[in-house]
Protein backbone atom coordinates (compact mmCIF):
# COMPACT_ATOMS: atom_id res chain seq x y z
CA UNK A 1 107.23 76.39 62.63
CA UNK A 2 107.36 78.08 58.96
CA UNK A 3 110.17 77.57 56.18
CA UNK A 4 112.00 81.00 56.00
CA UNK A 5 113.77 81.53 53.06
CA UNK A 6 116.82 84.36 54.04
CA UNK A 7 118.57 86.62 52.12
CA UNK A 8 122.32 85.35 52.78
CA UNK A 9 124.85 88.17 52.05
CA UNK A 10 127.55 87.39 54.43
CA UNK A 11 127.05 90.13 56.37
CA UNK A 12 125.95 90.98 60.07
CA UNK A 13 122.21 91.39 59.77
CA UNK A 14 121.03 88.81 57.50
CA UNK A 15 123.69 86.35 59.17
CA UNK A 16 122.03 87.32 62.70
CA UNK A 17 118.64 87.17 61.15
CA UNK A 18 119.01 83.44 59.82
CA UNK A 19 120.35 82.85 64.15
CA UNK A 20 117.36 84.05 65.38
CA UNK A 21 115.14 82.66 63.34
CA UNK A 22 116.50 79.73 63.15
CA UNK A 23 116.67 79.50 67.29
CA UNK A 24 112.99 80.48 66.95
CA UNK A 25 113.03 76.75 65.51
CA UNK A 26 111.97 78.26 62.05
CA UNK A 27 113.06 75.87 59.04
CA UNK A 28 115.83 78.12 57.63
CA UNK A 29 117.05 78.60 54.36
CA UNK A 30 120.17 80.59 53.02
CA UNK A 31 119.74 82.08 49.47
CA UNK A 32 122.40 83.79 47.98
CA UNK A 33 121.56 85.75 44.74
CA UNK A 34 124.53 86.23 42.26
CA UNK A 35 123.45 89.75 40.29
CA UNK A 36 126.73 89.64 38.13
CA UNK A 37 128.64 87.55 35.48
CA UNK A 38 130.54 89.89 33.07
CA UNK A 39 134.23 89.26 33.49
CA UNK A 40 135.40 91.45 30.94
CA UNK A 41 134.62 94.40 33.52
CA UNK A 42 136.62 92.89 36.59
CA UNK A 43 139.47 94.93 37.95
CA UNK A 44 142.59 93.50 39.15
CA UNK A 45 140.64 90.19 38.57
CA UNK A 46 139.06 90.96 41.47
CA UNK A 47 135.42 89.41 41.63
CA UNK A 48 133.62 90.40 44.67
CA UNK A 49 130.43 88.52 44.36
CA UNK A 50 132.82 84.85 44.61
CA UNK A 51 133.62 86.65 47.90
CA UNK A 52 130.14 87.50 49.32
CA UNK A 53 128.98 83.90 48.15
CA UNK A 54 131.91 82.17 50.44
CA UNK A 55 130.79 84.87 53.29
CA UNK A 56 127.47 83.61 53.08
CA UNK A 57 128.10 79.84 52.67
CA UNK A 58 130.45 80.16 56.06
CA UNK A 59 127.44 81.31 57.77
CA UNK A 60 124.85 78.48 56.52
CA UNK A 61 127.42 76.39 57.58
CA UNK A 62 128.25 77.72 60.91
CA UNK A 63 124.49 77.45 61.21
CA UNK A 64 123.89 74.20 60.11
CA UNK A 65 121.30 75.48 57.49
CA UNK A 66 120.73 74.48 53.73
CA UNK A 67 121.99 76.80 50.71
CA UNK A 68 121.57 77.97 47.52
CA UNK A 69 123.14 80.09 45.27
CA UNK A 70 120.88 81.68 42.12
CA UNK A 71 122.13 83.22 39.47
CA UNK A 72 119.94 86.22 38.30
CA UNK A 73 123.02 88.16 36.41
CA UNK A 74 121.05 87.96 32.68
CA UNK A 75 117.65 89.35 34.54
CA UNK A 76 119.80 92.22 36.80
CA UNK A 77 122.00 93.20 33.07
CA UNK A 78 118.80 93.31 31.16
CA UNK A 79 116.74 94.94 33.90
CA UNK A 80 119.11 96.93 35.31
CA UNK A 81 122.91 97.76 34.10
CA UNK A 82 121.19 98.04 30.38
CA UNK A 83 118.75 100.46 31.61
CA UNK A 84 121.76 102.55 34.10
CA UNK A 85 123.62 102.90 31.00
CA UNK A 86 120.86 103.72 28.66
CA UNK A 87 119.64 106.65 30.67
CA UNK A 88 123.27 107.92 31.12
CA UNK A 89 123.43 107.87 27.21
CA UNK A 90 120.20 110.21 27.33
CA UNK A 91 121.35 112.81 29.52
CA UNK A 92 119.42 111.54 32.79
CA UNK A 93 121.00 110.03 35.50
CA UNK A 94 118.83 106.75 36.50
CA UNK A 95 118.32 105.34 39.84
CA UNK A 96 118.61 101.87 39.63
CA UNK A 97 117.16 101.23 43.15
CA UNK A 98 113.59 101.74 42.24
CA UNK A 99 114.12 98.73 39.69
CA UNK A 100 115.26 96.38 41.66
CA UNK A 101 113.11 97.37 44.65
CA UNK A 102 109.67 97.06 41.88
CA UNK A 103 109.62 93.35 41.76
């Protein structure tokens, strides 16, 4: 069977996508991918993403499957959140979705 990389956000479907494919007797892997780093925004030093990484790392676990965690904050700031608040700044109101759903 095929190496399957998976999505890992902690939550119900890619959690019961890495079972299935894994009972398929695919070679799964759990990827978690970190999108943010800035601190200095946090509220109530709250940091969600430490959160959704532990979700997802209880799952690979409970599934006996490898994981990762990658960190593409700098790309998703410079790609993303600087381009969001850029086009607020000109009067248009952006949709970040079509960035992040380009590449």
């Amino acid at each position: 069977m095929a190496t399957v990389v998976v999505g890992l956000s902690g939550g119900v479907d890619s959690s019961v996508a890495a079972h299935i494919l894994k009972e398929q007797g695919h070679h799964v892997i759990g990827l978690f991918m970190r999108n943010w780093n800035d601190e200095s925004v946090i509220i109530d030093n709250e940091c969600p993403w430490i959160e959704d990484s532990n979700d997802a790392l209880q799952v690979a676990e409970s599934l006996s499957i490898p994981f990762q965690v990658l960190d593409f904050s700098k790309e998703y700031k410079e790609r993303i959140v600087d381009y969001m608040f850029k086009e607020y700044e000109n009067g248009r109101t952006p949709n970040p979705d079509i960035l992040c759903n380009r590449k």
